[in-house]
Structure formats: structure tokens, C-alpha cells
C-alpha atoms as a PDB file:
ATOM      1  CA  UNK A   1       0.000   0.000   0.000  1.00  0.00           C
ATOM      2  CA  UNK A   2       2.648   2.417   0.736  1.00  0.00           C
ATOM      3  CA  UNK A   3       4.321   2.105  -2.273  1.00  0.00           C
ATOM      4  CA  UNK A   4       1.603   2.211  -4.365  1.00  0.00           C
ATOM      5  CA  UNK A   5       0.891   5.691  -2.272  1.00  0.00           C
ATOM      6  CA  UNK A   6       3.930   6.781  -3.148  1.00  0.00           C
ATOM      7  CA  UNK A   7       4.350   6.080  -6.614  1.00  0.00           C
ATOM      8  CA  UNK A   8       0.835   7.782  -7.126  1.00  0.00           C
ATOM      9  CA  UNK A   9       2.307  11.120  -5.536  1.00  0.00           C
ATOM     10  CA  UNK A  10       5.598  11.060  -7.518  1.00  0.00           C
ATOM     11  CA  UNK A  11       3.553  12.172 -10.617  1.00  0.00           C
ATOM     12  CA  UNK A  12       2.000  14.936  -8.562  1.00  0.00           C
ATOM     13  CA  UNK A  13       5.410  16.174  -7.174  1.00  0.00           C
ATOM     14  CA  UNK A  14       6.534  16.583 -10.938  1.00  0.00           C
ATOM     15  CA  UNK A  15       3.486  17.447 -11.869  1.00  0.00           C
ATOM     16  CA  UNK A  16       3.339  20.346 -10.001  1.00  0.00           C
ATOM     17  CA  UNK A  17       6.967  21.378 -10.408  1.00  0.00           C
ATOM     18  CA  UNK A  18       6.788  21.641 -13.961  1.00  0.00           C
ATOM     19  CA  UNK A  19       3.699  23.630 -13.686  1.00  0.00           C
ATOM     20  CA  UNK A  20       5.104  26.195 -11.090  1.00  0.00           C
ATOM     21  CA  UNK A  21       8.400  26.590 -13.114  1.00  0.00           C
ATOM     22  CA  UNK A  22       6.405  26.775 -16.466  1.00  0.00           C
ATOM     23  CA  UNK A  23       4.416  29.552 -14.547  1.00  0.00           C
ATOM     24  CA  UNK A  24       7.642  31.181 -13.210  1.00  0.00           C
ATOM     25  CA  UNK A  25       9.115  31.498 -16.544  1.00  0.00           C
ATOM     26  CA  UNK A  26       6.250  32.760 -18.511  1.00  0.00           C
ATOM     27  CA  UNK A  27       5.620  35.490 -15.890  1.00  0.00           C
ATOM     28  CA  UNK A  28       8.936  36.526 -15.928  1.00  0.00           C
ATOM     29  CA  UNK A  29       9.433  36.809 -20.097  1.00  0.00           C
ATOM     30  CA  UNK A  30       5.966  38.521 -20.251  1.00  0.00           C
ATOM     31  CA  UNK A  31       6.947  41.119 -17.224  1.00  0.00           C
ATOM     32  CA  UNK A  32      10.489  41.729 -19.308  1.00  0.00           C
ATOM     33  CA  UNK A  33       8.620  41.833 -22.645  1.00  0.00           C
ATOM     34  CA  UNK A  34       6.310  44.525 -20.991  1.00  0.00           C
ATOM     35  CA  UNK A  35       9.443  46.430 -19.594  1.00  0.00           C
ATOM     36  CA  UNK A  36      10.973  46.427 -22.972  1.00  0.00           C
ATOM     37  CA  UNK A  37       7.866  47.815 -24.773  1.00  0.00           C
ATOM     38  CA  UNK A  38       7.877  50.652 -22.206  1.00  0.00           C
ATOM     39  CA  UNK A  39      11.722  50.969 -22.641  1.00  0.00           C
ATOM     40  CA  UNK A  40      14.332  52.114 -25.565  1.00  0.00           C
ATOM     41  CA  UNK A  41      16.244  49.147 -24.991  1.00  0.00           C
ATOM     42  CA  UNK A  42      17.476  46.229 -22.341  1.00  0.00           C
ATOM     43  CA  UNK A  43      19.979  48.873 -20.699  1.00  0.00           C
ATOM     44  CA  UNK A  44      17.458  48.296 -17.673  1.00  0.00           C
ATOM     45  CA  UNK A  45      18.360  44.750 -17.282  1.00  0.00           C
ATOM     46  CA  UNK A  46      22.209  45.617 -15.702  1.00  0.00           C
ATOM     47  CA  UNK A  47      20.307  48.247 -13.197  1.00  0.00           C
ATOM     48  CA  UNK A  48      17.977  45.812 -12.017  1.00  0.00           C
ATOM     49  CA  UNK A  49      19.345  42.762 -11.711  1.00  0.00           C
ATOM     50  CA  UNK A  50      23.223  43.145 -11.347  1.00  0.00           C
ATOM     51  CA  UNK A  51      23.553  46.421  -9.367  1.00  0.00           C
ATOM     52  CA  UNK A  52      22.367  44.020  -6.342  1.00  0.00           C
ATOM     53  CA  UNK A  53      24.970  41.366  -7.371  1.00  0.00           C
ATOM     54  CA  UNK A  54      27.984  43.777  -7.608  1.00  0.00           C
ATOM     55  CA  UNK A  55      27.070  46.612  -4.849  1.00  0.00           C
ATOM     56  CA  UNK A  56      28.354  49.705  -6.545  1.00  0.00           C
ATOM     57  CA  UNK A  57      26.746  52.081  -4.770  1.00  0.00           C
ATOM     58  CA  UNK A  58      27.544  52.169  -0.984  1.00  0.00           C
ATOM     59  CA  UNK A  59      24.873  55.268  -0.020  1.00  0.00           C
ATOM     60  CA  UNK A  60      24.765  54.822   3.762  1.00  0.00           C
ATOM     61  CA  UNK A  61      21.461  52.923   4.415  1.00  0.00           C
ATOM     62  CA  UNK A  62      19.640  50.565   7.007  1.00  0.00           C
ATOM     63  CA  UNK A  63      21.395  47.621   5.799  1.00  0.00           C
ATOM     64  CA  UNK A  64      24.196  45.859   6.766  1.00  0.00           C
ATOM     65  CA  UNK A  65      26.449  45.725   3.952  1.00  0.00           C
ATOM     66  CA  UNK A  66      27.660  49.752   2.877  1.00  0.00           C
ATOM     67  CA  UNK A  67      29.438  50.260   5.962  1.00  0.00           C
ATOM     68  CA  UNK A  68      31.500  47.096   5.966  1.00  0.00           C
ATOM     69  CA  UNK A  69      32.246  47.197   1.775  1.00  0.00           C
ATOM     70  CA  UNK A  70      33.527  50.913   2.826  1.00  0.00           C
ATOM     71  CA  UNK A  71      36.566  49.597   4.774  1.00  0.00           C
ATOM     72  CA  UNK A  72      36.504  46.950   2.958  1.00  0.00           C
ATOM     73  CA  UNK A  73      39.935  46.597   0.584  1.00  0.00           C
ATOM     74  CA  UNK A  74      39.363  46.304  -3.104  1.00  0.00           C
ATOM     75  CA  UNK A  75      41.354  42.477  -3.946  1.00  0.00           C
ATOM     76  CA  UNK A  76      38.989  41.163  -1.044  1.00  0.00           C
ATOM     77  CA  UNK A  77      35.174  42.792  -2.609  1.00  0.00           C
ATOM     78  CA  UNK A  78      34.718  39.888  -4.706  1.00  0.00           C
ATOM     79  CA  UNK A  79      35.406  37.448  -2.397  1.00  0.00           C
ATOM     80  CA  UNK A  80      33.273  39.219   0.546  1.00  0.00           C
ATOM     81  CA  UNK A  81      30.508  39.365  -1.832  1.00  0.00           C
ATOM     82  CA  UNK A  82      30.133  36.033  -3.054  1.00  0.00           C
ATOM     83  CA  UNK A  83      30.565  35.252   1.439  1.00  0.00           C
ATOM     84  CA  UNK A  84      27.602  37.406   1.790  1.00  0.00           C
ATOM     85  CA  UNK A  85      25.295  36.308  -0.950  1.00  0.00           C
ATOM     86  CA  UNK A  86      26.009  32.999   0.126  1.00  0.00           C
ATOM     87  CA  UNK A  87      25.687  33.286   3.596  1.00  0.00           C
ATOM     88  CA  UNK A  88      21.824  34.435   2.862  1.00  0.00           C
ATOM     89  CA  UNK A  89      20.876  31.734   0.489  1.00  0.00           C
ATOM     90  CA  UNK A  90      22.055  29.540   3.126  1.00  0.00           C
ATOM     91  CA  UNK A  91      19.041  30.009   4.998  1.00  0.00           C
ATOM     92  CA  UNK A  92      16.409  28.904   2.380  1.00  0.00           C
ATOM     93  CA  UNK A  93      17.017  25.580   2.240  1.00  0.00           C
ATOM     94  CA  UNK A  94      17.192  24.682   5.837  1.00  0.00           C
ATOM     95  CA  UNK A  95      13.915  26.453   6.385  1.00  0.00           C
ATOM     96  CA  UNK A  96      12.283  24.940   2.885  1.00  0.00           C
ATOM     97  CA  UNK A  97      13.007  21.541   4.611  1.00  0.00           C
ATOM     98  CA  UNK A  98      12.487  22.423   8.456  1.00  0.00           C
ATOM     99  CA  UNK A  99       8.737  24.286   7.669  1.00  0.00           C
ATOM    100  CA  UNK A 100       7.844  21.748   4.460  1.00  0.00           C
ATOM    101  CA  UNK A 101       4.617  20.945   6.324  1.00  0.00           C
ATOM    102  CA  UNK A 102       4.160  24.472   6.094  1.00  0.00           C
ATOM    103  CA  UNK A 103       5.173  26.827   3.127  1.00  0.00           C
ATOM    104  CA  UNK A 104       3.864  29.825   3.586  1.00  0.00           C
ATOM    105  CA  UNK A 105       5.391  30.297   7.130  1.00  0.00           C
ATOM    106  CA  UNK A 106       8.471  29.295   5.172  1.00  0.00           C
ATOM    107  CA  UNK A 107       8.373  31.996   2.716  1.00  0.00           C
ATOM    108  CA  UNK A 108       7.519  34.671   5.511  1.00  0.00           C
ATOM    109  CA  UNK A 109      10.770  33.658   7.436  1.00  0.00           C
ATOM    110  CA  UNK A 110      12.816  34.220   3.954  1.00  0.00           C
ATOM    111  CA  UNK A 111      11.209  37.458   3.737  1.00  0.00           C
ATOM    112  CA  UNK A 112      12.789  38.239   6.933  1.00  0.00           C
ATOM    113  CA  UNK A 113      15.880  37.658   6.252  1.00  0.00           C
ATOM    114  CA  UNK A 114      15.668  39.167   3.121  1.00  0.00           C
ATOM    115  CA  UNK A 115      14.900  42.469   4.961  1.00  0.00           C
ATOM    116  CA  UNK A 116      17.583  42.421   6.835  1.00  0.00           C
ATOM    117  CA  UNK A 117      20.627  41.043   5.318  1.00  0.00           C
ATOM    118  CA  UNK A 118      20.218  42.348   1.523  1.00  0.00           C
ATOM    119  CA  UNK A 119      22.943  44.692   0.456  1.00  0.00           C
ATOM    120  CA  UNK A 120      20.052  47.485   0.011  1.00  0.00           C
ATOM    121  CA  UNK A 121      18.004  47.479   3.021  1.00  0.00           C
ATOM    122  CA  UNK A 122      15.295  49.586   4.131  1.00  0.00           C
ATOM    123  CA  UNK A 123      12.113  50.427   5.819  1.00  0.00           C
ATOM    124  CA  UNK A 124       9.843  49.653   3.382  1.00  0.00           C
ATOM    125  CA  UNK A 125      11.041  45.744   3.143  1.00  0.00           C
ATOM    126  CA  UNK A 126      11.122  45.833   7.175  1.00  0.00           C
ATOM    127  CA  UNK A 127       7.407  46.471   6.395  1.00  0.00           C
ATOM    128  CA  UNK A 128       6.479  44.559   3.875  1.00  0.00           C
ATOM    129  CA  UNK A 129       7.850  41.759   5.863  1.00  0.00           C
ATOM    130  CA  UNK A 130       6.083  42.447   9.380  1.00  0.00           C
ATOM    131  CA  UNK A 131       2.708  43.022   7.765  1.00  0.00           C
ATOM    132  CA  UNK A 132       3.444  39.054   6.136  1.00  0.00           C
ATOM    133  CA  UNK A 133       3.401  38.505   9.919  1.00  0.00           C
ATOM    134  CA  UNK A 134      -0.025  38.783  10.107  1.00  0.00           C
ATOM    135  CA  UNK A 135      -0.592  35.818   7.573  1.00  0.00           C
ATOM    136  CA  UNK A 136       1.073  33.565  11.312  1.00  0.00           C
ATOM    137  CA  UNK A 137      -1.374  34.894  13.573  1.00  0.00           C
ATOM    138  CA  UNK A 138      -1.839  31.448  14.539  1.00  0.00           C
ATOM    139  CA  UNK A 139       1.047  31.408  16.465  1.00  0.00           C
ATOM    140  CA  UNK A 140       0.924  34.835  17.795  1.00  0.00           C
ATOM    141  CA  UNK A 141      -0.484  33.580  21.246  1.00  0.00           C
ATOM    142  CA  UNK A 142       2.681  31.235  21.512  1.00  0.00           C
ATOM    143  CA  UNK A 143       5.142  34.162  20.562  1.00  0.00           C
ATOM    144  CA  UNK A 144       3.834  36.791  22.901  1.00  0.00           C
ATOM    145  CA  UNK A 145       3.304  34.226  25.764  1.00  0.00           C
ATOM    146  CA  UNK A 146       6.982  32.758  25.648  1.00  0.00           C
ATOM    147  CA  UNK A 147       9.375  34.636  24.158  1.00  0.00           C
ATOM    148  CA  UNK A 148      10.952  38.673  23.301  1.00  0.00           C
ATOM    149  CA  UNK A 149       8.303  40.117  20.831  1.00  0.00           C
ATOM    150  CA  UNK A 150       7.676  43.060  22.839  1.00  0.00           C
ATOM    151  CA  UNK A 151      11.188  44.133  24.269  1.00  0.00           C
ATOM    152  CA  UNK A 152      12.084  43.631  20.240  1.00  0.00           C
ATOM    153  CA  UNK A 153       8.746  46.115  18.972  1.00  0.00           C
ATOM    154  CA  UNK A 154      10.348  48.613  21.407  1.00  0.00           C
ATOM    155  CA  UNK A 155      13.684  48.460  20.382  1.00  0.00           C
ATOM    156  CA  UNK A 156      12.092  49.202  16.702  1.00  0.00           C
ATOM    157  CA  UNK A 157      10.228  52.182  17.726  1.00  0.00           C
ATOM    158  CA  UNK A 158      13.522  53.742  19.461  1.00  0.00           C
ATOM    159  CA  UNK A 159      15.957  53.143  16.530  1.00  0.00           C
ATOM    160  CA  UNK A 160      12.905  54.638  14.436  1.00  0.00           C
ATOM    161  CA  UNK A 161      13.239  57.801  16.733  1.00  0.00           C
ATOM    162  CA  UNK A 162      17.142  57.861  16.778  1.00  0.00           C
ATOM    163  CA  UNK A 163      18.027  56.561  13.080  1.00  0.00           C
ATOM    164  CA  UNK A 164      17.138  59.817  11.339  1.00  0.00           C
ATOM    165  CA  UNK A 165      18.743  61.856  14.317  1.00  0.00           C
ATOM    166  CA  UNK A 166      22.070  59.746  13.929  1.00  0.00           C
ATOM    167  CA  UNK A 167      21.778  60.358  10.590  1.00  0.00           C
ATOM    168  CA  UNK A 168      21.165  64.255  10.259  1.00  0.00           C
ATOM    169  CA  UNK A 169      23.888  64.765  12.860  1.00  0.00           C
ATOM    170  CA  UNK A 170      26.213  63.026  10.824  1.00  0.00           C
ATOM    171  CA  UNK A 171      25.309  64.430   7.001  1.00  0.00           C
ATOM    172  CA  UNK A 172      24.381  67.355   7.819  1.00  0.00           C
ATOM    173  CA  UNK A 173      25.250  68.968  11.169  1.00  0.00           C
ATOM    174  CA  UNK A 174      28.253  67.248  11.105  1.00  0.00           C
ATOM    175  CA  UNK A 175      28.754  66.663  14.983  1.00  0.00           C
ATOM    176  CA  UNK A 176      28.956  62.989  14.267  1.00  0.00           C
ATOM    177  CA  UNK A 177      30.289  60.581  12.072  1.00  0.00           C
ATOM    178  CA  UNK A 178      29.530  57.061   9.895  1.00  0.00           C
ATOM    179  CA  UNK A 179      29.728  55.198  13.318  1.00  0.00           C
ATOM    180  CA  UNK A 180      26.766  56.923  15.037  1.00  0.00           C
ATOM    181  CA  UNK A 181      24.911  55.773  12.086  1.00  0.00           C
ATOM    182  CA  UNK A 182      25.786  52.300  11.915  1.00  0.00           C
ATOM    183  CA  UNK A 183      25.846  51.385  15.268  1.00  0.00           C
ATOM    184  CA  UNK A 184      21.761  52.602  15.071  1.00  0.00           C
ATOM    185  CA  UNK A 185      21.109  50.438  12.500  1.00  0.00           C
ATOM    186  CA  UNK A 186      22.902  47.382  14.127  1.00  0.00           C
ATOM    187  CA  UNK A 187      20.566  47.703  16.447  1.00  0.00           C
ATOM    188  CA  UNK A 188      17.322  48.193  13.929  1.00  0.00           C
ATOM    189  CA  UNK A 189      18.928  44.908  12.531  1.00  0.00           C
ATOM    190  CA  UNK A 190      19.208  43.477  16.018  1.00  0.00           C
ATOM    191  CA  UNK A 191      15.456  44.140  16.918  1.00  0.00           C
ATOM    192  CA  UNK A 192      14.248  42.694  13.176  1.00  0.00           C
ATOM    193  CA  UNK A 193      16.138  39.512  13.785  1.00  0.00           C
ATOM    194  CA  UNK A 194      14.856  38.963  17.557  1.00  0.00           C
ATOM    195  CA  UNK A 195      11.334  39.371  15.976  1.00  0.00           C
ATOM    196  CA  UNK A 196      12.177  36.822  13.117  1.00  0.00           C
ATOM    197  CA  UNK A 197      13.502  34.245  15.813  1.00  0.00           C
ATOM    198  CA  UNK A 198      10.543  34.701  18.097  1.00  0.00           C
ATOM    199  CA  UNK A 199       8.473  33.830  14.379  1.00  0.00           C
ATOM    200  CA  UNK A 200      10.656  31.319  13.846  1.00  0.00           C
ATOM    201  CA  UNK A 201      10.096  29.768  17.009  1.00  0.00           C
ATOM    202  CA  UNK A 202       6.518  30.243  17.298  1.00  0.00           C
ATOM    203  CA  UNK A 203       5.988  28.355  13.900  1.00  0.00           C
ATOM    204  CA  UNK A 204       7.960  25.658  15.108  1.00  0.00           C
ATOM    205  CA  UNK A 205       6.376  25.227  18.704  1.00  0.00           C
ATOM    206  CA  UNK A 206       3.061  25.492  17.072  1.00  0.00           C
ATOM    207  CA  UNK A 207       4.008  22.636  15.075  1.00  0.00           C
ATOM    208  CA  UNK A 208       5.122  20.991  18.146  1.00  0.00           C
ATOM    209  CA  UNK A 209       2.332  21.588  19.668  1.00  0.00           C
ATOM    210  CA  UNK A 210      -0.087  20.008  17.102  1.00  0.00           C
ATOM    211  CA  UNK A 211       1.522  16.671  16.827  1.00  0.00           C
ATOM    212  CA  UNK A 212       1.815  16.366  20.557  1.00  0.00           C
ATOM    213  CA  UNK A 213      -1.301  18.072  22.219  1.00  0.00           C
ATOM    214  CA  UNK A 214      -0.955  17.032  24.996  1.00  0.00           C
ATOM    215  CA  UNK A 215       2.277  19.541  25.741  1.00  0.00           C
ATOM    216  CA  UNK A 216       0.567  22.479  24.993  1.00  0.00           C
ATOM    217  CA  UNK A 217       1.465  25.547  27.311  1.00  0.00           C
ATOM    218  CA  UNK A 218       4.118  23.579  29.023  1.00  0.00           C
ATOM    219  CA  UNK A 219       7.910  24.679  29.116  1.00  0.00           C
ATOM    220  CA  UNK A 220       9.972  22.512  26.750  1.00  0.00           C
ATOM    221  CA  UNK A 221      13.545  21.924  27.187  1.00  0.00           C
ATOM    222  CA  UNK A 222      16.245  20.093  25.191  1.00  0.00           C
ATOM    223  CA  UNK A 223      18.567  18.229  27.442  1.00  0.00           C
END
């Protein structure tokens, strides 16, 4: 029985991989075919997709990377950038195969990282991602009850207050300097990733918590 079961869901699996990669690919030439009628040419296609790739432009931002490609000497770039490109596709898989029971809390946790470790961060990605939050609010009860997603909502609103300041009195008053900047969005960083481990969590202990009901709202520790 079980291999018959399986052999009846191998057709699916393909099935529906060919049909979300057919899907994927005709999106994609129709969305460049539709940027190419509105364009002169295909200069666009270097701009979009390779300026992200190669990092030219270091304008101080709430990301991660400008600051540390500043100091960073030229014969090492290439290797740094292939470290750091790397270093966030090395998330996908691991939660692809951890959360395969559930996608779509899968795809929200990649959209978290995403906001905080591409090369061009900012606020409007930060947001993007924690209104996707609200597609977990399943697991909102176990978040709040056990873990840091208020002390992490605060820490937001206070970099939100002191970011601009850092930055104004660096720019432009010139009282300050790249550091006061940075170290504000470290901890903007800081706060996004406590919130995407307390997610992470929560998705996971509400998947604990289904298979095994009869653990819900008790403490859990690995020995």
C-alpha cells in the first residue's frame, strides 16, 4: 500500500513542479517583454538585476552591507561578496526543509531575512515583511506568551526615533560621524532579527504543539 501511495504522488510532485516553473518562466518573459515595450532598450536589465549582485553604490542605508564594503579593501570585494550572498541563500534551504509541512510560514521567514541582510536594506522591506506577519497569527499567542516580541517592537520604535537623528547629525550637522549611524542600525537589525527568531520559534512550537497536544502551554527543554 505504501508504495503504491507513493508512486501515485511522484507524478504529482513533478506534476506540479513543472507547472510552477512553467508559470515562473512565462511570468517573468511577459513582465520583461512589458518592460521592454515601455523601454528604448534592455539597458534596464544591468540596473535591475546586477547592481544588487555587484554593490556599486555604498549610499549609507539601514542595511548591513555599505558600511562594511567601505573599509573593505578592493582584492577582497569579490570574495566578501560572493561570502555574503552565500551566507543568505544559506538560509532557504534549511527552512524549505524544516517548515515543508508548512510553506507559507516558510516563505515569511525568507522574507525576513531578506529584509535584513540584503545589500540594500530599508524600511519599506522591514514592512512589507512584518505586515506578512499577520498571515502567522496562529502562532501569535505562543510568541507573545513565551518569548521577546515586545522588548524587540520597542527596540524598533527607538531606533525609528534615533536613526534619522544619527543620521542628520552626521550628514548634515556634522557633529557625528559614519559610526553613530551604523551602530543605530545594528541595532534596527538586532530588533528585526529577535522578531524573526521569536516567528521562527513560534511556527515551530506550534508545530510541536499540534503533533503532541498534549504539551501544549508547558515549558519545553532540550537536554
Amino acid at each position: 500500500m505504501q508504495s503504491t501511495t507513493r508512486r501515485l504522488d511522484h507524478p504529482k510532485i513533478l506534476d506540479f513542479t513543472s507547472r510552477f516553473i512553467g508559470s515562473f518562466a512565462l511570468t517573468a518573459l511577459l513582465l520583461l517583454a512589458l518592460s521592454r515595450a515601455l523601454l528604448p532598450s534592455f539597458a534596464f536589465l544591468p540596473s535591475v538585476y546586477l547592481t544588487p549582485l555587484r554593490v556599486p553604490d555604498l549610499t549609507p542605508n539601514p542595511g548591513l552591507w555599505w558600511y562594511f564594503f567601505i573599509e573593505m579593501f578592493d582584492p577582497f570585494r569579490s570574495f566578501f561578496l560572493g561570502v555574503f550572498w552565500l551566507h543568505m541563500l544559506s538560509y532557504s534551504v534549511p527552512f524549505c526543509l524544516r517548515m515543508r509541512k508548512q510553506p507559507l510560514a516558510a516563505v515569511v521567514a525568507m522574507l525576513g531575512i531578506t529584509a535584513v541582510f540584503q545589500p540594500y536594506a530599508n524600511v519599506g522591506e522591514a514592512g512589507a515583511w512584518l505586515s506578512c506577519l499577520t498571515l502567522l497569527s496562529h502562532t501569535f499567542e505562543v510568541s507573545s506568551t513565551h518569548r521577546y516580541t515586545f522588548p524587540a517592537i520597542a527596540v524598533l520604535l527607538y531606533t525609528s526615533l534615533l536613526g534619522p537623528a544619527f543620521h542628520h547629525l552626521w550628514l548634515y550637522a556634522g557633529s557625528g560621524n559614519a559610526n553613530f549611524f551604523y551602530a543605530i542600525t545594528l541595532v534596527w537589525n538586532l530588533a528585526l532579527l529577535i522578531i524573526l527568531t521569536d516567528t521562527v520559534y513560534s511556527i515551530l512550537r506550534d508545530e510541536w504543539e499540534a503533533d503532541r497536544p498534549e504539551g501544549q502551554g508547558k515549558e519545553v527543554r532540550q537536554i
